[in-house]
N, C-alpha and C. Protein backbone atom coordinates (compact mmCIF):
# COMPACT_ATOMS: atom_id res chain seq x y z
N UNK A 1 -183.99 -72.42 142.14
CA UNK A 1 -182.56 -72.60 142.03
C UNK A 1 -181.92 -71.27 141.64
N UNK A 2 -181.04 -70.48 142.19
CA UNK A 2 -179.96 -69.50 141.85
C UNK A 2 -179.17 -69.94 140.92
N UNK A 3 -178.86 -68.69 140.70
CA UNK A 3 -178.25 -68.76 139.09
C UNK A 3 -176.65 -68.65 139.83
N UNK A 4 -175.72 -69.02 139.19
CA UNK A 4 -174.23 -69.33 139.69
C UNK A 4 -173.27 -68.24 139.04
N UNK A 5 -173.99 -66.94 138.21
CA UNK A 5 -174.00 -66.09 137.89
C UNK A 5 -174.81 -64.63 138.15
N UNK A 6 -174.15 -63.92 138.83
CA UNK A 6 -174.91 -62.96 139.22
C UNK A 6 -174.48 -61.71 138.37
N UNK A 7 -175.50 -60.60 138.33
CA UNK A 7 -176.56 -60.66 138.45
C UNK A 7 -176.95 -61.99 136.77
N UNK A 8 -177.79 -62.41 136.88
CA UNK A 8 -178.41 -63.61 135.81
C UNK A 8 -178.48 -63.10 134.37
N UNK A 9 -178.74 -63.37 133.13
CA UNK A 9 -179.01 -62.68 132.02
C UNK A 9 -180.36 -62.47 132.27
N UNK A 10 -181.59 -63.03 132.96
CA UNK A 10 -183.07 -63.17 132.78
C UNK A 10 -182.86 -61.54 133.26
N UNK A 11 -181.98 -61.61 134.65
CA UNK A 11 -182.13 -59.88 135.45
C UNK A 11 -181.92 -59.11 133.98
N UNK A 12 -180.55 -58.97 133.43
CA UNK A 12 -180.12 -58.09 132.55
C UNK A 12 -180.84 -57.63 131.48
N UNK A 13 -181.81 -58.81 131.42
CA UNK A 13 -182.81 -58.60 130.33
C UNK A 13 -183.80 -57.80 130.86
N UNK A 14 -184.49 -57.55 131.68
CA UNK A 14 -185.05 -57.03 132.17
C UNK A 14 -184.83 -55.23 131.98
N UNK A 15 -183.75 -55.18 131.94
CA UNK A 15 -183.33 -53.36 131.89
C UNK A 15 -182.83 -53.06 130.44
N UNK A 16 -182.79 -54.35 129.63
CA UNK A 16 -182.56 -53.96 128.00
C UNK A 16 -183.46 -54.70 127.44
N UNK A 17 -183.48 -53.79 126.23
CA UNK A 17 -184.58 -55.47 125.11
C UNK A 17 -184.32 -56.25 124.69
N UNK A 18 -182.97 -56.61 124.01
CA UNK A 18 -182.71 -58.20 123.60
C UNK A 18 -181.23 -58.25 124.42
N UNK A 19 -180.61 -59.58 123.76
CA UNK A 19 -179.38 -60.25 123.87
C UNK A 19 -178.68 -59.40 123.34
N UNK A 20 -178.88 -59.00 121.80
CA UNK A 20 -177.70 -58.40 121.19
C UNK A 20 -177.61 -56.79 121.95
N UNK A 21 -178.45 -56.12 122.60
CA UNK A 21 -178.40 -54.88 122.99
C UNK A 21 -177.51 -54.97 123.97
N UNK A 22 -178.01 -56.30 124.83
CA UNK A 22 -177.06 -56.49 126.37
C UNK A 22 -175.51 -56.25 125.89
N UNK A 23 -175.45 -57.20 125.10
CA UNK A 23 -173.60 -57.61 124.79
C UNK A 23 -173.33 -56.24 124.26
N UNK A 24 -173.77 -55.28 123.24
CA UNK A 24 -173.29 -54.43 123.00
C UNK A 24 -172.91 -53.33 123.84
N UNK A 25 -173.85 -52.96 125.00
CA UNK A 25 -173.92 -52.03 125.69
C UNK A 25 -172.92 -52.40 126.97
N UNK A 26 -172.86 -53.49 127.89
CA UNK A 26 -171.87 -54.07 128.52
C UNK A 26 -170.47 -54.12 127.60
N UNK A 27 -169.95 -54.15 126.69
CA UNK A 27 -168.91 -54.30 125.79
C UNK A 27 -168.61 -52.74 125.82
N UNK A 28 -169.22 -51.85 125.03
CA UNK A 28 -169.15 -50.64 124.83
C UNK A 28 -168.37 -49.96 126.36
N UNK A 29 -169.39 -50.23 127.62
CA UNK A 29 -168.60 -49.54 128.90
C UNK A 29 -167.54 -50.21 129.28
N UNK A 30 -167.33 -51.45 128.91
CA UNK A 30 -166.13 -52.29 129.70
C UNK A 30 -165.01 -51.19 129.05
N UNK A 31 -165.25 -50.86 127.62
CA UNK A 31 -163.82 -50.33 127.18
C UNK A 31 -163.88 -49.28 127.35
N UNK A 32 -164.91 -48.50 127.97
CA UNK A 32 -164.51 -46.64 128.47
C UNK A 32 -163.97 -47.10 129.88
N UNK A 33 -164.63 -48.02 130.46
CA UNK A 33 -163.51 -48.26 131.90
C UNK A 33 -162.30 -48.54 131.26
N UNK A 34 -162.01 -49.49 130.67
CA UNK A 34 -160.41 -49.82 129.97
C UNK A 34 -159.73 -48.39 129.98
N UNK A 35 -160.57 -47.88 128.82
CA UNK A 35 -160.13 -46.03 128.21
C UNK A 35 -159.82 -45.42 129.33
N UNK A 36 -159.90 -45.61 130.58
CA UNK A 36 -159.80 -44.59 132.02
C UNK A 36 -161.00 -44.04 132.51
N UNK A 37 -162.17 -44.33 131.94
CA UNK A 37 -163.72 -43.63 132.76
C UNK A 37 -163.70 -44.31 134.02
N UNK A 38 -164.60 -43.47 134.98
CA UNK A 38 -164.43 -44.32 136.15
C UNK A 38 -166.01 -45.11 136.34
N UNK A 39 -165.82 -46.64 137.35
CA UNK A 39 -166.94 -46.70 137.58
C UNK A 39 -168.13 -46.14 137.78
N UNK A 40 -169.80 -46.22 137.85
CA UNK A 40 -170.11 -45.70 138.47
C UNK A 40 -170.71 -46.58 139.39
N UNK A 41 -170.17 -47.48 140.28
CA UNK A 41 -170.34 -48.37 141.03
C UNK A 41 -168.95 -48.34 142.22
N UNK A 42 -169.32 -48.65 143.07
CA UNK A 42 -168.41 -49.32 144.00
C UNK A 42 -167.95 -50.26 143.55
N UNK A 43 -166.64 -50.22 143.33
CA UNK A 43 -166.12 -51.41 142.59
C UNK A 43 -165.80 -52.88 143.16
N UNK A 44 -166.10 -53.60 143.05
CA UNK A 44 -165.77 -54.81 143.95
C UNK A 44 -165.14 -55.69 143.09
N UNK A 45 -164.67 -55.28 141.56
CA UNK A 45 -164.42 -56.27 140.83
C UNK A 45 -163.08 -55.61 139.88
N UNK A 46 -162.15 -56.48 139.32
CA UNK A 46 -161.42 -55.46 138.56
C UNK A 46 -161.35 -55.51 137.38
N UNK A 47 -162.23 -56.72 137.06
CA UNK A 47 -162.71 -57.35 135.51
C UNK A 47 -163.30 -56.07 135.28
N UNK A 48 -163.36 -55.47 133.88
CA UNK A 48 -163.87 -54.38 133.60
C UNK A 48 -165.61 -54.84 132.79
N UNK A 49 -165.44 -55.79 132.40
CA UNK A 49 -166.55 -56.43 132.31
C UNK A 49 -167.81 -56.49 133.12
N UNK A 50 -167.28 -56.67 134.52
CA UNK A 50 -168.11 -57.34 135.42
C UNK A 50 -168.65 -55.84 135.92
N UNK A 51 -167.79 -55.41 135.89
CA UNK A 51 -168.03 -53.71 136.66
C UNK A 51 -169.00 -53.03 135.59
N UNK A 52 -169.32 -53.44 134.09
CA UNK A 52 -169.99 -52.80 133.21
C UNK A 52 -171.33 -53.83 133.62
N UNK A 53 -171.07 -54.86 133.71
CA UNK A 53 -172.52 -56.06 133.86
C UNK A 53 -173.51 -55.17 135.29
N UNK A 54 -172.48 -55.14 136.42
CA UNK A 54 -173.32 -54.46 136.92
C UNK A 54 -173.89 -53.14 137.00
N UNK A 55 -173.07 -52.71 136.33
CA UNK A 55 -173.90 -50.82 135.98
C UNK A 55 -175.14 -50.97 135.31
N UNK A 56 -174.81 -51.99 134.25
CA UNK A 56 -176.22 -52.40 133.69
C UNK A 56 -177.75 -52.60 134.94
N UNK A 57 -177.10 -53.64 135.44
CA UNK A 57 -178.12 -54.65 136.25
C UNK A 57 -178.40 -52.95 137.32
N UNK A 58 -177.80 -52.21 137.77
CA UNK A 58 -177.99 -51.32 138.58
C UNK A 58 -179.17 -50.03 138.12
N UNK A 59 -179.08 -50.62 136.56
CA UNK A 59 -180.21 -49.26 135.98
C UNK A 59 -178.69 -47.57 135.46
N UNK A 60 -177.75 -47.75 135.53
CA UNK A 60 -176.58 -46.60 135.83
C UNK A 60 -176.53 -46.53 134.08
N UNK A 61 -176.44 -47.59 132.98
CA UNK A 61 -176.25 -47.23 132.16
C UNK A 61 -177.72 -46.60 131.03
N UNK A 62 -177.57 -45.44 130.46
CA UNK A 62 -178.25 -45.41 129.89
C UNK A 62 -178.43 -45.66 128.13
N UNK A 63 -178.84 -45.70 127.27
CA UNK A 63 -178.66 -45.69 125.49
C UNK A 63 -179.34 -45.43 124.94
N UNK A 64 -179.15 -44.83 123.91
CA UNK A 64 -180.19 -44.07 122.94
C UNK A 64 -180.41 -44.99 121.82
N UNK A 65 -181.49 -45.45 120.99
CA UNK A 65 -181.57 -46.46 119.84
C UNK A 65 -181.91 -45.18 118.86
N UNK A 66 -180.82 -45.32 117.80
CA UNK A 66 -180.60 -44.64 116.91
C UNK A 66 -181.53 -45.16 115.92
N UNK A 67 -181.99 -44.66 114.20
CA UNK A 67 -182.31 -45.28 113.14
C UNK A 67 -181.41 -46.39 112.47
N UNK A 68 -179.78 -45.99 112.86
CA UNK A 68 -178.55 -46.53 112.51
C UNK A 68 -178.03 -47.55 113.87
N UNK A 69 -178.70 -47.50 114.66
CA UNK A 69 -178.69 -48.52 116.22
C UNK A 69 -177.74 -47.53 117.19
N UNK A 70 -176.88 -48.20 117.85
CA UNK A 70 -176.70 -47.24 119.33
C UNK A 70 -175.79 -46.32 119.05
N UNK A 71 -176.50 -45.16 120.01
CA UNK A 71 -175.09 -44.26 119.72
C UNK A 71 -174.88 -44.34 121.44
């Protein structure tokens, strides 16, 4: 059965280590797109959200785990 959500959280998980990393790191780019950064995707979406979900799922975002967590 397909997920009615693409790309799925099982995918997203896959390119981060937990839940809380996902939400942070998708959150974090939605608002540099907000801020004026540009995709780095072909945009097909104008949710800034969705455009960060898939940079994720694409491998585009990268993060460093700090002692103090992400910078």
């Amino acid at each position: 059965m397909s997920s009615l959500i693409e790309p799925s959280v099982t995918e997203l998980l896959e390119k981060v280590e937990n839940r809380y990393r996902l939400v942070t790191l998708t959150s974090k780019r939605a608002r540099q797109i907000i801020d004026g950064q540009e995709p780095l995707i072909p945009v097909t979406s104008v949710n800034p959200l969705t455009v960060a979900v898939n940079e994720v799922n694409a491998g585009l975002i990268e993060y460093e785990t700090l002692k103090d967590g992400v910078k």
